[in-house]
C-alpha atoms as a PDB file:
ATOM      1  CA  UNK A   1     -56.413 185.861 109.618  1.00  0.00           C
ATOM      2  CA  UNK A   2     -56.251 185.620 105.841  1.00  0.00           C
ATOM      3  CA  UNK A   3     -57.439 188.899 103.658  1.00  0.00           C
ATOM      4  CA  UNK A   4     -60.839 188.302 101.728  1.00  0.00           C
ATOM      5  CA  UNK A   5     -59.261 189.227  99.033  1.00  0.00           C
ATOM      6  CA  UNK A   6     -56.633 186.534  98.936  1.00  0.00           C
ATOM      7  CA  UNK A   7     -57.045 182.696  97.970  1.00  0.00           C
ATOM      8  CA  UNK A   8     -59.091 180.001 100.573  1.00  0.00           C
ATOM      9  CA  UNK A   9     -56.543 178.519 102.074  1.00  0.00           C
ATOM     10  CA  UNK A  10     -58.297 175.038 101.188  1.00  0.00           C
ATOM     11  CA  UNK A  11     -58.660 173.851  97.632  1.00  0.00           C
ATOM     12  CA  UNK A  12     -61.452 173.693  95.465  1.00  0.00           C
ATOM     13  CA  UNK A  13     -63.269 170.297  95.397  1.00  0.00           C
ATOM     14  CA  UNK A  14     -61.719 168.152  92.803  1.00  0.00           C
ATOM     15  CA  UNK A  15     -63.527 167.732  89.155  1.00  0.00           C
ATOM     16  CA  UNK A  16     -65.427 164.398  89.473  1.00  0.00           C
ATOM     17  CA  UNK A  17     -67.363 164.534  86.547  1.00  0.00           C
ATOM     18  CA  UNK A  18     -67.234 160.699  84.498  1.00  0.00           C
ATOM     19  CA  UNK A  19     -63.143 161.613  83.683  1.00  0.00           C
ATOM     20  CA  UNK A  20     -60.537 159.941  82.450  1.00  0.00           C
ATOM     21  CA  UNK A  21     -56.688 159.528  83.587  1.00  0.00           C
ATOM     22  CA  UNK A  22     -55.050 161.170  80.701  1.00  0.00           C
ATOM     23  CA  UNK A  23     -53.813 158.264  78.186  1.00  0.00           C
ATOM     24  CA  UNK A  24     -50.767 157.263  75.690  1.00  0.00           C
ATOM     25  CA  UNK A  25     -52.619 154.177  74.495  1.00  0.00           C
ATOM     26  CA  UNK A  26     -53.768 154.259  70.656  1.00  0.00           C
ATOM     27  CA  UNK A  27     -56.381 156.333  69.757  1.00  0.00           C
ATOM     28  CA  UNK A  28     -57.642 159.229  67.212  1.00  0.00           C
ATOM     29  CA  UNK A  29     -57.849 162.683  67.479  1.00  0.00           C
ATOM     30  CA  UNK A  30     -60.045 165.483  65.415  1.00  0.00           C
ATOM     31  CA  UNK A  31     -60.087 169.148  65.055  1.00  0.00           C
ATOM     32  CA  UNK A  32     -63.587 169.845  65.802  1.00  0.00           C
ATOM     33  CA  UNK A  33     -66.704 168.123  67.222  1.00  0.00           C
ATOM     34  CA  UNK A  34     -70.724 168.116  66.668  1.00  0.00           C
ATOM     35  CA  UNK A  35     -72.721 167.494  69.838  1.00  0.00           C
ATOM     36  CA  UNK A  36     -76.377 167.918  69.724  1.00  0.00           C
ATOM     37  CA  UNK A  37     -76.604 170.629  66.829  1.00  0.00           C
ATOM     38  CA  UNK A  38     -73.570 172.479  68.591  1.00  0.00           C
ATOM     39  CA  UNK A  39     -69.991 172.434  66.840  1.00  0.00           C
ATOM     40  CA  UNK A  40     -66.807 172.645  69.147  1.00  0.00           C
ATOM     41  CA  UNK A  41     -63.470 173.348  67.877  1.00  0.00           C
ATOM     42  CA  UNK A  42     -59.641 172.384  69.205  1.00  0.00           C
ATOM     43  CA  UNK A  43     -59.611 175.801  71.598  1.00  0.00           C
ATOM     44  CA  UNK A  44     -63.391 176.648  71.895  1.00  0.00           C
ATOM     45  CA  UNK A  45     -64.690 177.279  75.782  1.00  0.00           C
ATOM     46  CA  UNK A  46     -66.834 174.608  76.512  1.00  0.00           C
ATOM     47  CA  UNK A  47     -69.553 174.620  78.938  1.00  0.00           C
ATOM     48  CA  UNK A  48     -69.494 171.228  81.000  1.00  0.00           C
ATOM     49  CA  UNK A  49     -71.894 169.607  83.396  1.00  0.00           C
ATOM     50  CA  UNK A  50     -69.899 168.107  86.324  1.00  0.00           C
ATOM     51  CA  UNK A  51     -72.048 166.114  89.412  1.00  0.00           C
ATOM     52  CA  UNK A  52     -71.327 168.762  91.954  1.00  0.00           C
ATOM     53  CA  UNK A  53     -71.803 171.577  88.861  1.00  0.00           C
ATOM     54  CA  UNK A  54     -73.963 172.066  86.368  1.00  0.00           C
ATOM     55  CA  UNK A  55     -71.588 174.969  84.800  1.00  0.00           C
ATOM     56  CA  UNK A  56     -67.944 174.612  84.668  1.00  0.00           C
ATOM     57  CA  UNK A  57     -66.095 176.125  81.914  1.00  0.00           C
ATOM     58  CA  UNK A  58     -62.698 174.262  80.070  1.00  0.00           C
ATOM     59  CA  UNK A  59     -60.676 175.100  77.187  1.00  0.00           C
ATOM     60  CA  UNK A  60     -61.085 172.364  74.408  1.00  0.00           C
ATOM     61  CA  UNK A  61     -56.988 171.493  73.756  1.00  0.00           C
ATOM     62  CA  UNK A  62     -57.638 167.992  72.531  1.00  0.00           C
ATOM     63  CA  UNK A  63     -60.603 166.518  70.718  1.00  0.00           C
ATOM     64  CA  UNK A  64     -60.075 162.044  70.938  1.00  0.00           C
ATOM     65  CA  UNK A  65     -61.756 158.865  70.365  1.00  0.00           C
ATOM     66  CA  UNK A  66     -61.047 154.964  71.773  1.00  0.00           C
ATOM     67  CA  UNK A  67     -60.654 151.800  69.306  1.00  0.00           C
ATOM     68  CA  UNK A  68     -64.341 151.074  70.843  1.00  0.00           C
ATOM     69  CA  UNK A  69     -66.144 154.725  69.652  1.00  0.00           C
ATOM     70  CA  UNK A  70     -65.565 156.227  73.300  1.00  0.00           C
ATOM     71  CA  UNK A  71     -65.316 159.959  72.637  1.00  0.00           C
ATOM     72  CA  UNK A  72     -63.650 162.289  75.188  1.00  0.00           C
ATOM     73  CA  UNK A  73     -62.399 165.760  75.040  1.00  0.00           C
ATOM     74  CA  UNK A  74     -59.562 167.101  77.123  1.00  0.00           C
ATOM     75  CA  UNK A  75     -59.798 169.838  78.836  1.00  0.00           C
ATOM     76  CA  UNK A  76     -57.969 172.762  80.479  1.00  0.00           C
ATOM     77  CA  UNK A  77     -60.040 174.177  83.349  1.00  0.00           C
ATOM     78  CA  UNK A  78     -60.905 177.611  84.056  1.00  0.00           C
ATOM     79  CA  UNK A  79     -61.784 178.105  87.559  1.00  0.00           C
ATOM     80  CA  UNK A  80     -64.801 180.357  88.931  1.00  0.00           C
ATOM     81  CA  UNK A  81     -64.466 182.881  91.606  1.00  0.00           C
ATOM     82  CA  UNK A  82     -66.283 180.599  94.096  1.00  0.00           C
ATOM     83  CA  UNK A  83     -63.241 178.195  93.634  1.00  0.00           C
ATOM     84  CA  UNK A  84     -60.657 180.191  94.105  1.00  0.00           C
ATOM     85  CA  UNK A  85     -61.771 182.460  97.148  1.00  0.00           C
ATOM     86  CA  UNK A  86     -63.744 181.811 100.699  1.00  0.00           C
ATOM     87  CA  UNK A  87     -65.301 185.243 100.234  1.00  0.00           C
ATOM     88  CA  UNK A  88     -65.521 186.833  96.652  1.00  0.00           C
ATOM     89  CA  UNK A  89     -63.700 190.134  96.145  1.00  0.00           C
ATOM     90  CA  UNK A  90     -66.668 193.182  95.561  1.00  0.00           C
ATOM     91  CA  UNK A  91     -63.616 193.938  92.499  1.00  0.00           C
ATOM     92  CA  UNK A  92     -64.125 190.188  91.172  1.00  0.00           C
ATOM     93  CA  UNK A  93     -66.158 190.735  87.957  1.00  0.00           C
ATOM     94  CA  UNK A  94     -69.505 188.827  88.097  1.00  0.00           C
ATOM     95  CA  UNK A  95     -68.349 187.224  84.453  1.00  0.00           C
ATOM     96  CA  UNK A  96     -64.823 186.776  85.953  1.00  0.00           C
ATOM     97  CA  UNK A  97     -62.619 183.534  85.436  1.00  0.00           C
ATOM     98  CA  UNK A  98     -59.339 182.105  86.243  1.00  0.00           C
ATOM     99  CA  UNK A  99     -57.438 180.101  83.528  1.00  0.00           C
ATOM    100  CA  UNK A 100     -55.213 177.162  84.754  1.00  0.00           C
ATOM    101  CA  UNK A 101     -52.718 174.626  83.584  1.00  0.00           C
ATOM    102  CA  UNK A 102     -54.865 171.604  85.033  1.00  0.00           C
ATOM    103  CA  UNK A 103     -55.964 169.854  82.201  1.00  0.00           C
ATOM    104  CA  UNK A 104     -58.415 167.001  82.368  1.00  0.00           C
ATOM    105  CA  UNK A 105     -60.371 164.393  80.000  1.00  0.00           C
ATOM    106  CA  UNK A 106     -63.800 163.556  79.762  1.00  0.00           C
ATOM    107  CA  UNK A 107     -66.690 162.338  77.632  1.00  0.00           C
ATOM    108  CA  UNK A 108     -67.950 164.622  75.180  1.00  0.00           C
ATOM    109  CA  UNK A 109     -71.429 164.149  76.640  1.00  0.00           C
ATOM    110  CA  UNK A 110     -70.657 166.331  79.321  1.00  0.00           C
ATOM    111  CA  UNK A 111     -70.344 169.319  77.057  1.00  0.00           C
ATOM    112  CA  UNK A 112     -73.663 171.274  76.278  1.00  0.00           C
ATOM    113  CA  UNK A 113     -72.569 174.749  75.092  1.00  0.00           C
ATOM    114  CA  UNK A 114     -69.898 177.376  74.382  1.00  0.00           C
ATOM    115  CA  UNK A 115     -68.788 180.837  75.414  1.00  0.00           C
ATOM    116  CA  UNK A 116     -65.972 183.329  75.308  1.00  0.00           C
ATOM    117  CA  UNK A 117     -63.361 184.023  78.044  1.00  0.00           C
ATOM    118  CA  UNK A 118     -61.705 187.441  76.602  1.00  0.00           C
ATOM    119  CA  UNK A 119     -58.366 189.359  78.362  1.00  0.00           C
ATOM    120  CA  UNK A 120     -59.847 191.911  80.704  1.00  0.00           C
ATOM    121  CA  UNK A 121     -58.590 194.713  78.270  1.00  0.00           C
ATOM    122  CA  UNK A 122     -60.988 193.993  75.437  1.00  0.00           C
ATOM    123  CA  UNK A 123     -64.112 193.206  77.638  1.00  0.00           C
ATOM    124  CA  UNK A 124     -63.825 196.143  79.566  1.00  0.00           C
ATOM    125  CA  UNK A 125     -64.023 197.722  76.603  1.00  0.00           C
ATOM    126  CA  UNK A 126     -66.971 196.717  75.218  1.00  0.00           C
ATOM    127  CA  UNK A 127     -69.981 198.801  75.576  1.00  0.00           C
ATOM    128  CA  UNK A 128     -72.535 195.884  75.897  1.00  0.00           C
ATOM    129  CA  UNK A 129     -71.368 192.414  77.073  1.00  0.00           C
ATOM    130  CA  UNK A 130     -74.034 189.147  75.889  1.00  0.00           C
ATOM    131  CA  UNK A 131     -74.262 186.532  78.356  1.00  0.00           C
ATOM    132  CA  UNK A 132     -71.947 184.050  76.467  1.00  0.00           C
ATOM    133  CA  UNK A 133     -68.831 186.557  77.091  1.00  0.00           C
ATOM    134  CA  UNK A 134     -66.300 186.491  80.426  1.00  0.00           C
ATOM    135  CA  UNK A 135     -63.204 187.601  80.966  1.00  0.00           C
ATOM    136  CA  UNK A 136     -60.094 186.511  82.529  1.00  0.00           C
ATOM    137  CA  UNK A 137     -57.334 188.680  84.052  1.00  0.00           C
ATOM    138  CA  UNK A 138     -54.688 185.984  85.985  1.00  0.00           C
ATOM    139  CA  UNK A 139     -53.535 182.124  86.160  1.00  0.00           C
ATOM    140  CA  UNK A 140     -55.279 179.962  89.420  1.00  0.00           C
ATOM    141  CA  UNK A 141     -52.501 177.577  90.122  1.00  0.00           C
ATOM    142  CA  UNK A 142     -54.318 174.629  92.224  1.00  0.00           C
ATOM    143  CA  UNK A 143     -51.021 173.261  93.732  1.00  0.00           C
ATOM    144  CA  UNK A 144     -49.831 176.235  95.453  1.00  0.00           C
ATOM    145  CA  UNK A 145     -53.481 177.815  95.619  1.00  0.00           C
ATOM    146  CA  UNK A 146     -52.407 181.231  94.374  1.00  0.00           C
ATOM    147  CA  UNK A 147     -52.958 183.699  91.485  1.00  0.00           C
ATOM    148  CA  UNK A 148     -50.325 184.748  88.718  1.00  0.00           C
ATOM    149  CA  UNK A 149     -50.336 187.697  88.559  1.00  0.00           C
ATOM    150  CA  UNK A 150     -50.939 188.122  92.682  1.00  0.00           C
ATOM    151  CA  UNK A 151     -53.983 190.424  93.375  1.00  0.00           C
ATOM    152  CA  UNK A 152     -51.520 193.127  94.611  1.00  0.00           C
ATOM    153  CA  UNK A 153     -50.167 193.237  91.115  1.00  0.00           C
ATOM    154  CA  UNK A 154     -52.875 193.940  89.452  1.00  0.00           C
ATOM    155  CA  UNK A 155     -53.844 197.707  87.694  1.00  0.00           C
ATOM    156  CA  UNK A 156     -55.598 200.494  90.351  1.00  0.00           C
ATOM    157  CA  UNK A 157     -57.630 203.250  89.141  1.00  0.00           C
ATOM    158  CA  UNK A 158     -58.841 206.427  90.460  1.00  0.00           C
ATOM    159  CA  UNK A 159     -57.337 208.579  93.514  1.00  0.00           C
ATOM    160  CA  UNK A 160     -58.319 205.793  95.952  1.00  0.00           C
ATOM    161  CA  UNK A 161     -55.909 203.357  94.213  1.00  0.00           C
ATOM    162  CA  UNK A 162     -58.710 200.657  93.725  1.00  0.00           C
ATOM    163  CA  UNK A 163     -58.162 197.697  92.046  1.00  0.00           C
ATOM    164  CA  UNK A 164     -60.376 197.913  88.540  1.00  0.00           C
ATOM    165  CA  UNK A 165     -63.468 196.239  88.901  1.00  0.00           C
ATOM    166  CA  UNK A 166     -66.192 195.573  85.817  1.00  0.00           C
ATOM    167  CA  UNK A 167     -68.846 195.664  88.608  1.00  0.00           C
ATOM    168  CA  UNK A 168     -68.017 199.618  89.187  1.00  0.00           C
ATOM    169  CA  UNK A 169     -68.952 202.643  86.727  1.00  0.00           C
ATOM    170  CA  UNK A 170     -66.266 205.672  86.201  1.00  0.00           C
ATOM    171  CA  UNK A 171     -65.347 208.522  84.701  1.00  0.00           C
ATOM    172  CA  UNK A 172     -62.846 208.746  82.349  1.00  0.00           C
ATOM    173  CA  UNK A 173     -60.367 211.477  81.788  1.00  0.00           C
ATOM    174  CA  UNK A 174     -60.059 212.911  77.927  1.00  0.00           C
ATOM    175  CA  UNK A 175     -56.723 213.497  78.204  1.00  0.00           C
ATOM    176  CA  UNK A 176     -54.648 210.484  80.108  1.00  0.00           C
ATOM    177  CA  UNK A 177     -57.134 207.623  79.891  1.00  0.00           C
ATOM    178  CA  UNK A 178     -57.369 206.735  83.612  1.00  0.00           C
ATOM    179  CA  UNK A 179     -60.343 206.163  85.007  1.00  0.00           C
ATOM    180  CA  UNK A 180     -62.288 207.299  88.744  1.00  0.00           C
ATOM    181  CA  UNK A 181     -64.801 206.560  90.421  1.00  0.00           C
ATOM    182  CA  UNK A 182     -67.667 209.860  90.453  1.00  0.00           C
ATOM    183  CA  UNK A 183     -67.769 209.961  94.369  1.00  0.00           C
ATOM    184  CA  UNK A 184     -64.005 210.116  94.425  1.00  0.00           C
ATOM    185  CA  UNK A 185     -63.890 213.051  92.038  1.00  0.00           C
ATOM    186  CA  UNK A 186     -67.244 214.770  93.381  1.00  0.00           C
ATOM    187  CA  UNK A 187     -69.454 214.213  90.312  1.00  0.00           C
ATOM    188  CA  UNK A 188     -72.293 212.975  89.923  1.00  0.00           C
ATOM    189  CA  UNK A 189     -73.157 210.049  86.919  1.00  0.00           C
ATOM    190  CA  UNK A 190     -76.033 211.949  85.684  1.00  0.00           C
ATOM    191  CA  UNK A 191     -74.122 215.289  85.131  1.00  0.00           C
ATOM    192  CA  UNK A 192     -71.559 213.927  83.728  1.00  0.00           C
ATOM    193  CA  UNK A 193     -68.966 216.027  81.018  1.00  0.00           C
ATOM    194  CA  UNK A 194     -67.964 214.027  78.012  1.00  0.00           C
ATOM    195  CA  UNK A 195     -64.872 216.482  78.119  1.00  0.00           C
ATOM    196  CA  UNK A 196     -63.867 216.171  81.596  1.00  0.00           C
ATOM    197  CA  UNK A 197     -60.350 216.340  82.308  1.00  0.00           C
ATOM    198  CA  UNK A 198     -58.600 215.157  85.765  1.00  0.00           C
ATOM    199  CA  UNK A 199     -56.571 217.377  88.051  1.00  0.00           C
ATOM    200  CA  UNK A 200     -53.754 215.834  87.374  1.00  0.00           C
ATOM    201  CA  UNK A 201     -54.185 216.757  83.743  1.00  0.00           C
ATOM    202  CA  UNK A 202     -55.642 220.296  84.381  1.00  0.00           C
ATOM    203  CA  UNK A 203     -52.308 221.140  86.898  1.00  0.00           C
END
């Protein structure tokens, strides 16, 4: 029986939405693009409405346009928890996605916003997170339907060696930096010591 916390063992449905086979034949590219009062730059995180989806998320890497005025951006995908695993992790961050090499094209009319996909680092580290912002801590690599780095390599916290989630609230020690969760140290949120020190610092 495969772990919750590991990969489905069948892939996610394939991206349908009105795409393109990639293309050599002539054609110009651009830097940046204006799409219904929104402007979207080589790199931005685009917001795309696929048939099966009405909010998939790509990196912009290419910005091109046919002979005949047919625009089309290429994309490399970033794949949602509900891709990636049967049963969602309770440490997979609610604004948690997986970058990818699989890179796609299609028309620019699919696009219809932007957001943010930060390291996990930085947006754990913000105090308030807006609704455009996620967060991305390892690769989803469709052909062997794993993650790089595996979920077994990823950081613990606290005594109970618990993967770090964003979903979770802990303490933090002032002297090391590493973090608990309250039950796990007996405290309690709401009496909580700015100043508190672990017992491994305190020995």
């Amino acid at each position: 029986m495969k772990r919750t916390n590991e990969p489905s063992d069948s892939e996610p449905a394939p991206r349908k939405h009105a795409s393109r086979k990639q293309s050599d034949s002539p054609h110009n590219e651009f830097s940046r693009l204006k799409l219904n009062g929104t402007v979207y730059n080589v790199g931005d995180v685009a917001v795309i409405k696929e048939y099966t989806d009405d909010c998939c998320f790509g990196k912009i890497v290419k910005i091109w346009c046919k002979a005949k005025g047919q625009a089309f951006v290429r994309l490399r995908w970033y794949y949602k928890p509900s891709d990636v695993f049967s049963t969602v992790p309770v440490f997979i961050g609610v604004d948690e996605l997986f970058n990818s090499d699989h890179e796609q094209d299609v028309y620019v009319q699919t696009l219809y916003d932007k957001v943010q996909v930060l390291s996990f680092p930085d947006y754990s580290s913000r105090s308030e997170i807006d609704e455009d912002i996620f967060f991305t801590r390892a690769r989803y690599i469709p052909s062997t339907n794993q993650l790089d780095p595996p979920i077994d390599a990823w950081p613990t916290v606290c005594l109970c060696k618990a993967i770090q989630s964003p979903n979770d609230v802990y303490v933090e020690c002032e002297q090391c930096g590493r973090l608990y969760h309250f039950p796990c140290v007996h405290m309690e949120q709401e009496k909580v010591d700015k100043d508190w020190v672990c017992s491994a610092c305190r020995q």
